[in-house]
Protein backbone atom coordinates (compact mmCIF):
# COMPACT_ATOMS: atom_id res chain seq x y z
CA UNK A 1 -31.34 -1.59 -17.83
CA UNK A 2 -29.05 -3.12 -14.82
CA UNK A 3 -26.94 -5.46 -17.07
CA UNK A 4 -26.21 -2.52 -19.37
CA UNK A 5 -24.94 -0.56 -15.81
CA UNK A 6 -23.44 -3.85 -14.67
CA UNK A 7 -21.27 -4.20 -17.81
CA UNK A 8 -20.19 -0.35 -17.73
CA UNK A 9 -18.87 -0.33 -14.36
CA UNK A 10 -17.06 -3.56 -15.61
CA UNK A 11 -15.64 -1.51 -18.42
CA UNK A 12 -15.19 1.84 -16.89
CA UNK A 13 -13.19 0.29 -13.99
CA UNK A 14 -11.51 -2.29 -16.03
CA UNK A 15 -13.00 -4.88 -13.79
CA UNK A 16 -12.73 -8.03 -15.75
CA UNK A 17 -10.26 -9.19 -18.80
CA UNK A 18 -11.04 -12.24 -20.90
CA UNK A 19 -9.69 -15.54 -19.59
CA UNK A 20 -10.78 -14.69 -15.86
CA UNK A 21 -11.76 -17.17 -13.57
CA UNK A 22 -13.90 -15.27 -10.99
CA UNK A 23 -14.43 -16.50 -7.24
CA UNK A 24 -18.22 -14.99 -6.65
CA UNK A 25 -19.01 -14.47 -2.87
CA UNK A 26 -22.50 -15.74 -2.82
CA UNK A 27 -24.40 -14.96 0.87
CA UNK A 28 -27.58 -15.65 -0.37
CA UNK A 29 -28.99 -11.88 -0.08
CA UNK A 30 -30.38 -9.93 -2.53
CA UNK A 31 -27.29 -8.37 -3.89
CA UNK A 32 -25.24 -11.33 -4.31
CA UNK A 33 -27.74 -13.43 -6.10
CA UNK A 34 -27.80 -10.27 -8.32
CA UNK A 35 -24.28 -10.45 -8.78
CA UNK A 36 -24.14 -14.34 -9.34
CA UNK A 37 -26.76 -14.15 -12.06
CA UNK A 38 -25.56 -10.95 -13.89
CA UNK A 39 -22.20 -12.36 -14.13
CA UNK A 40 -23.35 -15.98 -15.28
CA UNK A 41 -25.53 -13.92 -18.14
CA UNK A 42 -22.21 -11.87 -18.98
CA UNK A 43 -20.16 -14.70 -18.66
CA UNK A 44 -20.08 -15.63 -22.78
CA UNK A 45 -19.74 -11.95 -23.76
CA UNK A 46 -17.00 -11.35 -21.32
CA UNK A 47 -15.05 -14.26 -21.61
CA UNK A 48 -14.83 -15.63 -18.11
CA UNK A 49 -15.43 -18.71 -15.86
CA UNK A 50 -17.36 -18.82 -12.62
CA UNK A 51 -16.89 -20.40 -9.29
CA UNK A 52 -19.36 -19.99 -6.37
CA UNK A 53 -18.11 -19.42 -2.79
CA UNK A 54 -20.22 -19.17 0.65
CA UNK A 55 -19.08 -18.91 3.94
CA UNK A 56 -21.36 -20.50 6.79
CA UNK A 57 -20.61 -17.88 9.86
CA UNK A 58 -22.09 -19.54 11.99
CA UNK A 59 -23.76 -16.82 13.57
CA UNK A 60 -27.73 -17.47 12.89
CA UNK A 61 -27.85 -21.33 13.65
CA UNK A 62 -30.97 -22.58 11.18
CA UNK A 63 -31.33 -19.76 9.31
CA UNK A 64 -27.47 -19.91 8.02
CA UNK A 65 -27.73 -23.75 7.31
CA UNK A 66 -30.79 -22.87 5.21
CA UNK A 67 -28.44 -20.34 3.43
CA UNK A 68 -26.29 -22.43 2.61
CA UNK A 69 -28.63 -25.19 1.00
CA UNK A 70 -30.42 -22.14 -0.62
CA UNK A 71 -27.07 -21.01 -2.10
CA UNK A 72 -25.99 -24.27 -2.80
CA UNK A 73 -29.10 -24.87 -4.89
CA UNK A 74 -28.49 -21.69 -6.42
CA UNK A 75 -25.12 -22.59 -8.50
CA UNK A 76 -26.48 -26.17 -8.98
CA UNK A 77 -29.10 -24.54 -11.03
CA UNK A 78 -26.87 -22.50 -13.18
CA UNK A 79 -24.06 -25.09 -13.02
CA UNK A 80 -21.66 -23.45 -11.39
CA UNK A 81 -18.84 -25.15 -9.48
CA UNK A 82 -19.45 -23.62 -5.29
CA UNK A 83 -16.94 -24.27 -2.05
CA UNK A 84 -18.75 -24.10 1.04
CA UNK A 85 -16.77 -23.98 4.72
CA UNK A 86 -18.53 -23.06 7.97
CA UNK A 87 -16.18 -20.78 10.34
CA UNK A 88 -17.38 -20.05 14.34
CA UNK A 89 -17.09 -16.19 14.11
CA UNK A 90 -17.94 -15.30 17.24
CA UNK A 91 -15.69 -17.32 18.72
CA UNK A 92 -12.80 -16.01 16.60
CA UNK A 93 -14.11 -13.04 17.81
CA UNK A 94 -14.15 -13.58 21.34
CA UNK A 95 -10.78 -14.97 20.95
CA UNK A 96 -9.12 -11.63 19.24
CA UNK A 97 -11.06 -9.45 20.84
CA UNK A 98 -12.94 -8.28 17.93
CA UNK A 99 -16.34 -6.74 17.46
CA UNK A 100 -18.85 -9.56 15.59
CA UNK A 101 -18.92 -7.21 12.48
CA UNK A 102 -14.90 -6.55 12.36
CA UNK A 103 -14.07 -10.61 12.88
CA UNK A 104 -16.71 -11.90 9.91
CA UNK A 105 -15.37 -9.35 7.72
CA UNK A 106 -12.02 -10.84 8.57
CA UNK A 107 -13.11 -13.98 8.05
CA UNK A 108 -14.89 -13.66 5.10
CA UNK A 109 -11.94 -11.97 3.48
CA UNK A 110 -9.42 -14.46 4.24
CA UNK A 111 -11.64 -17.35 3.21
CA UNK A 112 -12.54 -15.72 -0.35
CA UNK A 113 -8.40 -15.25 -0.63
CA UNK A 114 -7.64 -18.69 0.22
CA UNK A 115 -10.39 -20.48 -1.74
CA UNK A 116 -9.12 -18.30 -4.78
CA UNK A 117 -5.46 -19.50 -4.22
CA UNK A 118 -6.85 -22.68 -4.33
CA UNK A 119 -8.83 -22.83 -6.86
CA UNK A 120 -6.81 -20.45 -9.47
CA UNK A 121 -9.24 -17.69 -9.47
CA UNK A 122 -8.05 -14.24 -10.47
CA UNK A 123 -11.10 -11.83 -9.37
CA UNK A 124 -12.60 -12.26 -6.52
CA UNK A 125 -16.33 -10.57 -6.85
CA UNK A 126 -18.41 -9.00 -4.03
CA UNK A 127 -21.72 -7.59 -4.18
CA UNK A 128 -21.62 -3.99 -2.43
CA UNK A 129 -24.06 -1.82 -4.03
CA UNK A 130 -24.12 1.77 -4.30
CA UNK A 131 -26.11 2.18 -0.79
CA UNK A 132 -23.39 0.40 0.94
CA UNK A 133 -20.86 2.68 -0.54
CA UNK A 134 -23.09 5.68 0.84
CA UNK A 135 -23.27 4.17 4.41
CA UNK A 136 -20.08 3.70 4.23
CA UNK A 137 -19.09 7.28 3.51
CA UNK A 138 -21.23 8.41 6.22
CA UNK A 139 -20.08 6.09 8.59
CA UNK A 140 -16.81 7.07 8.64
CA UNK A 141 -18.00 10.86 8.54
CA UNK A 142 -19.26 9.96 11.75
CA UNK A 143 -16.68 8.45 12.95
CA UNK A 144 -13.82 10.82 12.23
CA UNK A 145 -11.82 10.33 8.44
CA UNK A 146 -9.01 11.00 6.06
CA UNK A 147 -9.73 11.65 2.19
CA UNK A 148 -9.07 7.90 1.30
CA UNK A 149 -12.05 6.75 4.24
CA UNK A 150 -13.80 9.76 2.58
CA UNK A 151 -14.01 8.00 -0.83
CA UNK A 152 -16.05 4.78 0.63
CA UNK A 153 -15.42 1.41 -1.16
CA UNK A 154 -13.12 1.00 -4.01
CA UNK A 155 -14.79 -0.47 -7.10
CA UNK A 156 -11.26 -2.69 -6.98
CA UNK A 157 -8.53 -3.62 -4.62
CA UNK A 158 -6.28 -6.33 -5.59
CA UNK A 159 -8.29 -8.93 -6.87
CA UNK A 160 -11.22 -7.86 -5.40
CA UNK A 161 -13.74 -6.41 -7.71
CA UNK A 162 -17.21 -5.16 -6.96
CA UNK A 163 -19.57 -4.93 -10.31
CA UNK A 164 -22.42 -3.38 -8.38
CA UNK A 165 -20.93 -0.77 -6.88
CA UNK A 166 -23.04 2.15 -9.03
CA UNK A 167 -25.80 0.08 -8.58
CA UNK A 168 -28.76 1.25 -6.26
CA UNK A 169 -30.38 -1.56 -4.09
CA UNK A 170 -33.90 -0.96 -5.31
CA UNK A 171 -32.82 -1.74 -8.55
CA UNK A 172 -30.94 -4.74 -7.72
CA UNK A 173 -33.97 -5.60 -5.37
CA UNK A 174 -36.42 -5.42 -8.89
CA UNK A 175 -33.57 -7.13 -11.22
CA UNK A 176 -34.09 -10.48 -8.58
CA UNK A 177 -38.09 -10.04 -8.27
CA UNK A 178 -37.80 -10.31 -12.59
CA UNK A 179 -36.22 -13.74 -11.60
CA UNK A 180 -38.81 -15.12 -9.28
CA UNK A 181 -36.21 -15.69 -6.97
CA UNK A 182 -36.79 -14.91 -3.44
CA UNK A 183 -33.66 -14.05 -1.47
CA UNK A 184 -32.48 -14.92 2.01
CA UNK A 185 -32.96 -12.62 4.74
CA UNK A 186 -30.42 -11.80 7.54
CA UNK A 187 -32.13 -10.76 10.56
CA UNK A 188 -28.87 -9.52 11.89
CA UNK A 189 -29.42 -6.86 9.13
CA UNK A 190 -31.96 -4.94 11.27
CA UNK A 191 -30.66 -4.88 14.70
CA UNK A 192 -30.04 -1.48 15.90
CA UNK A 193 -26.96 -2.64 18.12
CA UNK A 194 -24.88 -2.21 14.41
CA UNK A 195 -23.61 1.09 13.37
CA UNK A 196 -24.11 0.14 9.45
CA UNK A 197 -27.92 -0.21 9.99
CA UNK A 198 -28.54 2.59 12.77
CA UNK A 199 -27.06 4.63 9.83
CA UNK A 200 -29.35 2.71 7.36
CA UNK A 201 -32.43 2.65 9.07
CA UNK A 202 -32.80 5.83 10.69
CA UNK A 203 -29.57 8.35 9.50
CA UNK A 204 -30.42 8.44 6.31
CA UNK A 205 -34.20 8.77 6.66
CA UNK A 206 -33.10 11.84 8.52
CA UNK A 207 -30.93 13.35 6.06
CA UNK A 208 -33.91 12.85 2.94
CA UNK A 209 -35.53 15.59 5.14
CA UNK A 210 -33.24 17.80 3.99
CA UNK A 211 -32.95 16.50 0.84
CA UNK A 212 -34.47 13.54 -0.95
CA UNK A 213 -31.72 13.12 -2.99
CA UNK A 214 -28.85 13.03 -0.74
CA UNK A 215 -28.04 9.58 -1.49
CA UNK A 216 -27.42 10.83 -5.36
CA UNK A 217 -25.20 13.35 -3.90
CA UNK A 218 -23.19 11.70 -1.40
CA UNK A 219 -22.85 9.42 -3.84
CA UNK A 220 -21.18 11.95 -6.39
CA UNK A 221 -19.47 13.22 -3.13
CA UNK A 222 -17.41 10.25 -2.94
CA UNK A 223 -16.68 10.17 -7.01
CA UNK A 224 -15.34 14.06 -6.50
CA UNK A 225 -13.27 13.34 -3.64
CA UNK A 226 -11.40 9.73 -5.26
CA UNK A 227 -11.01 12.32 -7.90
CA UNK A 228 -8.68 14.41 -5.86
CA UNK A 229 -7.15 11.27 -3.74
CA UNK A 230 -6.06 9.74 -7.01
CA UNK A 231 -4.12 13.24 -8.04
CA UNK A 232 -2.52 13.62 -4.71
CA UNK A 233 -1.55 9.69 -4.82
CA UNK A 234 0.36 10.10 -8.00
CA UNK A 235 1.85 13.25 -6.40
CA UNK A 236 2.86 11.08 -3.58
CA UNK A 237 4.50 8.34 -5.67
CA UNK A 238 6.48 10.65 -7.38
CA UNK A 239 7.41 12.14 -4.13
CA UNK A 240 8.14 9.12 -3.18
CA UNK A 241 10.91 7.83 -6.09
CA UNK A 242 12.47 11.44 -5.27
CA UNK A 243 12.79 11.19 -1.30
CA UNK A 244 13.85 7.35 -0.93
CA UNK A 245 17.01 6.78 0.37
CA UNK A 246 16.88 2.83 0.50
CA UNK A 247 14.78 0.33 1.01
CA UNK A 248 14.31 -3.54 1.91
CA UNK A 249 11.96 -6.01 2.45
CA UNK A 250 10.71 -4.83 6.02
CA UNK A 251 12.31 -1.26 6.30
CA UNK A 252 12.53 1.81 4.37
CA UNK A 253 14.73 5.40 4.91
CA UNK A 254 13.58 8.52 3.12
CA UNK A 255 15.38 11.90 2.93
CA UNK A 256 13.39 14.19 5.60
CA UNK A 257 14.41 17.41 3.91
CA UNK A 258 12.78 16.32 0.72
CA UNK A 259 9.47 15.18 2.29
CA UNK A 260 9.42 18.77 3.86
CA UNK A 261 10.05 20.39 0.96
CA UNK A 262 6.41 18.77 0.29
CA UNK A 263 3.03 20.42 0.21
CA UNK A 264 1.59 19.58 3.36
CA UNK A 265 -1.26 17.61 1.81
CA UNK A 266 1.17 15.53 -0.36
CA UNK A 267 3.22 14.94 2.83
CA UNK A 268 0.58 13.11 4.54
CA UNK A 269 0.18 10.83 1.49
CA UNK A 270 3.29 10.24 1.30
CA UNK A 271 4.00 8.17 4.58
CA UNK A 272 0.82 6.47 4.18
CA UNK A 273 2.60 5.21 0.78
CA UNK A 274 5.95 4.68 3.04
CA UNK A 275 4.20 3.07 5.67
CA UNK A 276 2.00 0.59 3.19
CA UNK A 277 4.79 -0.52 1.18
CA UNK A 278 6.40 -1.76 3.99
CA UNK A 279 2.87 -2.95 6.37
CA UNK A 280 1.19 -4.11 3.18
CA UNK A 281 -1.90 -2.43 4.51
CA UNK A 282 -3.41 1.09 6.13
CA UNK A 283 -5.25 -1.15 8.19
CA UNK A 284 -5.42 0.05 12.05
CA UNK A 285 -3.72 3.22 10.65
CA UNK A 286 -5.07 6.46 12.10
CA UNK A 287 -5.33 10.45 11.14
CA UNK A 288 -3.42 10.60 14.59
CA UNK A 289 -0.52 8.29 13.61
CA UNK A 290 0.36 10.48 10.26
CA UNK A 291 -0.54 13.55 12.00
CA UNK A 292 2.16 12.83 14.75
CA UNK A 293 4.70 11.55 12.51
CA UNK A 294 4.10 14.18 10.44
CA UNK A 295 4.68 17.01 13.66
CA UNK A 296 7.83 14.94 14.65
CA UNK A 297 9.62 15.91 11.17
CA UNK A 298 8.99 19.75 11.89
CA UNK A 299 9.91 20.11 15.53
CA UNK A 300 11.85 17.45 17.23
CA UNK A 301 15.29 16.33 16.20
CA UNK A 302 15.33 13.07 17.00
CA UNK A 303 12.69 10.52 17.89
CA UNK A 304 10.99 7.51 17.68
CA UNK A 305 7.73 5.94 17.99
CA UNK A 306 5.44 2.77 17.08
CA UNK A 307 2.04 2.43 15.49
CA UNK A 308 -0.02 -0.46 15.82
CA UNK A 309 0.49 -3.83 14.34
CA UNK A 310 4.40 -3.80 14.65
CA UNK A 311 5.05 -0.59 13.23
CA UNK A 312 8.32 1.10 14.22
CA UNK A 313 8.73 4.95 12.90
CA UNK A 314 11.70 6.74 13.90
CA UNK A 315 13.31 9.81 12.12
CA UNK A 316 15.80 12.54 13.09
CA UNK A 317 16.96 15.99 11.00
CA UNK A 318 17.89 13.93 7.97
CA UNK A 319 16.42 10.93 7.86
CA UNK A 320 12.87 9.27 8.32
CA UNK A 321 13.32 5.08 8.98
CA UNK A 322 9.96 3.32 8.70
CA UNK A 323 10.39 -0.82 9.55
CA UNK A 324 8.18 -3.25 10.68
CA UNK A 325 9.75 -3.81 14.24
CA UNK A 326 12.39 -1.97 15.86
CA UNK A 327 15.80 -3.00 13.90
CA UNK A 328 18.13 -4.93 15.92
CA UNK A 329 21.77 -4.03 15.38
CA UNK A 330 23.44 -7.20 13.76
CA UNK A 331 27.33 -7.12 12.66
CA UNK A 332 27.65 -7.17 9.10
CA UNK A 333 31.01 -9.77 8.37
CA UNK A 334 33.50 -8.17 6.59
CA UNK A 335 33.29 -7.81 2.93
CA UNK A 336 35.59 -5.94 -0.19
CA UNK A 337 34.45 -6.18 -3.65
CA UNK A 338 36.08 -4.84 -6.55
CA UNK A 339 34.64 -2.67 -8.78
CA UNK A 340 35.46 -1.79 -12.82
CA UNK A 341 34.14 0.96 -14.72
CA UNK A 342 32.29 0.31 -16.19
CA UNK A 343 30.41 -2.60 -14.00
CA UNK A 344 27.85 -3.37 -11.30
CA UNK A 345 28.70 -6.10 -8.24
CA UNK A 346 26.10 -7.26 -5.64
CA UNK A 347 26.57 -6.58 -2.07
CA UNK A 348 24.85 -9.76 -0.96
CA UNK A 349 25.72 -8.86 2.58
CA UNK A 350 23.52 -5.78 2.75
CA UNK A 351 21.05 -6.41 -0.49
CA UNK A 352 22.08 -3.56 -2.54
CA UNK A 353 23.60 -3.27 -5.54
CA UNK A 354 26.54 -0.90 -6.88
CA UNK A 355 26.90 0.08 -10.72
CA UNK A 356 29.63 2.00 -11.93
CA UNK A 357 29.85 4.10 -15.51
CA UNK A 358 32.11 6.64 -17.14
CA UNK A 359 30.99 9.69 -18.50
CA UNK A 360 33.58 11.06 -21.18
CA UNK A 361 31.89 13.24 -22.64
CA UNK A 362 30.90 15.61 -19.25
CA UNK A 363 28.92 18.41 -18.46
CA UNK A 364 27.89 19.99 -15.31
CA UNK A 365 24.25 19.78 -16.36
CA UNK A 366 23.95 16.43 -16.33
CA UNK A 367 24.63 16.02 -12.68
CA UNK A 368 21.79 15.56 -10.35
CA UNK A 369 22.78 16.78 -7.18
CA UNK A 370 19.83 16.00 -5.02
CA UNK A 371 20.17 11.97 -5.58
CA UNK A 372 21.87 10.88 -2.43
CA UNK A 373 22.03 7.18 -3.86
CA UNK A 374 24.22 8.79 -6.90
CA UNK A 375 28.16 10.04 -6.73
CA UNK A 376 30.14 12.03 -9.19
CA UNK A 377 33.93 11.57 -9.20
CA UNK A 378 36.72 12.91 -11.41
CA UNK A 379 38.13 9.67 -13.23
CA UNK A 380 41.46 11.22 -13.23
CA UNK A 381 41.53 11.64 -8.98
CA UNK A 382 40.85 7.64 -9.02
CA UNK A 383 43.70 5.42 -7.62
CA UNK A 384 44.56 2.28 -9.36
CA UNK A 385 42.44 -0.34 -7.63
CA UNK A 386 38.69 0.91 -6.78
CA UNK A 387 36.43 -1.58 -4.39
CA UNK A 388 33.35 -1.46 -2.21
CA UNK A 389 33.45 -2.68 1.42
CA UNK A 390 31.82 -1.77 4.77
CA UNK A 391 33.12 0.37 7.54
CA UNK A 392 35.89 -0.39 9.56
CA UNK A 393 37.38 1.01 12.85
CA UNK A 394 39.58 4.21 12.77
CA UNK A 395 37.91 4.76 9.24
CA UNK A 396 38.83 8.62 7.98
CA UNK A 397 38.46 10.56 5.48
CA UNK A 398 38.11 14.31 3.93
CA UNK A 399 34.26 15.10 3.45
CA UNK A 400 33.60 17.35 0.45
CA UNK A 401 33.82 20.91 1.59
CA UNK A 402 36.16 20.12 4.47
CA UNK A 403 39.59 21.01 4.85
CA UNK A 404 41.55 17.90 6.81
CA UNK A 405 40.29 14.59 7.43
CA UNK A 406 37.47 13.12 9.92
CA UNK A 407 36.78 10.34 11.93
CA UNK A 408 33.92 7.96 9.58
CA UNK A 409 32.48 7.77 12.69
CA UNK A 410 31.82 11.78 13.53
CA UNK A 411 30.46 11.93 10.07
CA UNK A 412 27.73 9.45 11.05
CA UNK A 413 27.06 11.07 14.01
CA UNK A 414 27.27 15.00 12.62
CA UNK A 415 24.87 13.74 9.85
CA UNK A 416 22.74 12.20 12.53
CA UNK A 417 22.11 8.61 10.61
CA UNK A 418 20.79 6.48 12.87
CA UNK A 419 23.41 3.62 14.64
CA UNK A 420 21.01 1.03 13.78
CA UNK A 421 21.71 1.88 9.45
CA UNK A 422 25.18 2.55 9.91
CA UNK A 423 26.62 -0.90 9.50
CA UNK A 424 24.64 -1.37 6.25
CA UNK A 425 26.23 1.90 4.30
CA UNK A 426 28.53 0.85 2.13
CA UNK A 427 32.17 2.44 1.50
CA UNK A 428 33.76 3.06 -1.50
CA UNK A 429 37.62 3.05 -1.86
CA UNK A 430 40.03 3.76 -4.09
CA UNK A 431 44.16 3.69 -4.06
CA UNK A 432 43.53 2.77 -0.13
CA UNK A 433 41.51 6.27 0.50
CA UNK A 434 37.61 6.43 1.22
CA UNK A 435 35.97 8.70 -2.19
CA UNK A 436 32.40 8.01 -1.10
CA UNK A 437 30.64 6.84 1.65
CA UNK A 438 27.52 5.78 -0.29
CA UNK A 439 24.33 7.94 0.22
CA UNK A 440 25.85 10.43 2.41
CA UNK A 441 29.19 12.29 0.95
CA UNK A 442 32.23 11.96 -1.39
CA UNK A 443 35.47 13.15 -0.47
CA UNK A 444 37.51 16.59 -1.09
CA UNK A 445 40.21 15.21 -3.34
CA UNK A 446 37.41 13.53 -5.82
CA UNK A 447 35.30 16.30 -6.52
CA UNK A 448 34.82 17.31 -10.05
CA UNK A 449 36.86 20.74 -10.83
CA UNK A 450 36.84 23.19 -14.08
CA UNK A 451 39.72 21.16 -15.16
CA UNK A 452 37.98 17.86 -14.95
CA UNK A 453 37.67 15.98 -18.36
CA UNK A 454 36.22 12.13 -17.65
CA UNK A 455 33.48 11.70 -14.47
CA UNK A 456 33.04 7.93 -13.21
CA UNK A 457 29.23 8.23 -11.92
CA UNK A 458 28.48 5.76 -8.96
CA UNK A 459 24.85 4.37 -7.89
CA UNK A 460 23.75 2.53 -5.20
CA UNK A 461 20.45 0.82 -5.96
């Protein structure tokens, strides 16, 4: 029975919570009325509240203002609250220079968000079945795809849930026909001139020559593969945590070595994280963008390049920086801040904060070495006063390993950080000589020895 499939995607995706006020997108078409009216008959059992919204598009004249009166009467009927706005898509279109199909879904989109802003909703519920999911999947097949395209549409994304997703057409198609209801048609829905129904209309009828079922088993296809692109998204997370350097509102640094140190699958996953933390979206985001970045980190030392929509990507033999427009180089105003132990103080000026903490009771095996965000010190090495403040001209000191001092400024330049991050690493100081130079190296005459007894452990977060 549909409502008993309806109500186990629900579950099984963890689609709905009691106390949600869901935003339906109502079209008129068979699979949204399907989706209006099992949700109103769930509605008791699954402790939610219903608002109607349809979007005039302005594209089929008549037939769309008859949509909208149809789907009007639709949630008068059931008693449903409904916001109706009409938006000139092909102009918008015309305007952004957007194919009809890519502008209405844009449209579409951004009117469900707003009207849900607006109206408090936390779901937002669309009716793709599980044919579009399959014409999806072999749309982008055709089209050239990664493993996330690969995996067709989500049954959630943000607050965008979609109910029907396991749900054949035919069976939604027989669930309205039980409600003597008789559902708008969309000419616009058979025209050959779109890729989604060349692949409807005649791909697929193709493909049941070699196998009536291959619907069924694209379908389980695409529940295989999300399978393996939700492992290797953990993976990447995790990889992620480990191989951050810092990161801000539009910009992000990771540690190159550690990405490398990647499997080459998990690499590829992780700058598509990087790059959507910081974007928002994958949207406009290409196999050929990761694979370049991605051949960049192995060969060249230093480089730079940007993807579309304001992307900037540059990286050398250390470091990968990932921002949403080239960064400009802005002076930093002095600061000093003095630090206790133990204690934590916000660098306002750069957005990061520094902690402090002693560790009396030491051991080598509690040091993490491969944290560049985290300093050991021996206490005992410490001058009296110990402060944070950023880098100044003539700066030296003696990097760890190094016998003599060096110019702050070779460092930067011998650890090839980019000029454009420079200003915003902090230094530490103590007794009027530089001990750390946060996230890159501590100096000679703080390093912990076998005669080391207390260890002040610094982190910049």
């Amino acid at each position: 029975m549909i409502k008993d499939k309806f109500l186990d995607n629900i579950k099984e995706y963890k689609l709905l919570v009691p106390g949600d006020h869901v935003l339906i997108g109502v079209s008129g078409g068979v699979d949204s009325i399907a989706l209006l009216y099992l949700l109103d008959s769930c509605k008791e059992e699954l402790g939610i509240t219903l608002r109607v919204a349809h979007l005039n598009h302005m594209v089929r004249k008549k037939d769309a203002e008859m949509d909208l009166r149809f789907v009007q009467n639709l949630a008068q009927d059931l008693k449903i609250p409904i916001k109706i706005e009409s938006i000139d898509v092909q102009k918008i279109a015309k305007e952004q220079k957007l194919s009809l199909e890519t502008a209405a879904r844009q449209v579409r989109y951004d009117f469900f968000e707003r009207v849900a802003g607006q109206e408090g909703a936390s779901k937002i519920a669309v009716g793709h079945t599980a044919d579009d999911n399959v014409e999806t999947f072999l749309m982008r097949l055709v089209r050239g795809s990664g493993l996330k395209g690969l995996c067709g549409i989500p049954p959630k994304r943000g607050k965008i849930i979609r109910p029907l997703i396991r749900i054949w057409r035919k069976e939604i198609e027989s669930y309205v026909g039980s409600l003597k209801l008789v559902p708008r048609r969309d000419y616009t829905n058979y025209e050959s001139k779109y890729m989604r129904n060349r692949v409807r209309m005649k791909l697929i009828p193709q493909l049941k020559l070699y196998n009536l079922n291959i619907k069924e088993i694209i379908l389980q296809t695409i529940l295989l593969l999300t399978q393996d692109r939700l492992y290797l998204e953990d993976k990447a997370e995790e990889a992620l945590a480990r191989a951050l350097i810092s990161m801000e509102e539009n910009e992000l640094s990771l540690d190159v070595n550690k990405a490398r140190s990647l499997e080459y699958a998990v690499r590829g996953h992780l700058l598509r994280l990087a790059i959507e933390r910081i974007k928002g979206n994958l949207l406009d985001l290409c196999y050929v963008h990761i694979q370049d970045i991605l051949d960049n980190l192995e060969g060249k030392d230093k480089w730079e390049m940007h993807l579309p929509a304001g992307i900037y990507v540059a990286g050398n033999s250390e470091r990968l920086l990932i921002s949403r427009e080239k960064p400009q180089k802005h002076k930093i105003g002095t600061y000093y801040y003095s630090l206790s132990i133990p204690g934590e103080v916000e660098l306002k000026e750069i957005g990061r904060k520094l902690r402090t903490s002693l560790i009396e009771d030491f051991s080598p095996a509690k040091i993490n070495n491969n944290d560049l965000q985290t300093a050991y010190v021996d206490h005992a090495a410490l001058g009296k006063n110990l402060l944070a403040r950023n880098k100044q001209e003539g700066d030296r000191f003696n990097p760890l390993g190094m016998k003599g001092s060096k110019k702050l400024q070779d460092l930067f330049v011998d650890e090839k950080i980019p000029a454009e991050l420079r200003d915003s690493i902090p230094i530490i100081e103590s007794g009027g000589k530089i001990i750390w130079v946060a996230g890159v190296r501590i100096d000679e005459r703080v390093k912990i020895t076998k005669n080391t007894k207390k260890v002040v452990k610094l982190e910049l977060l």
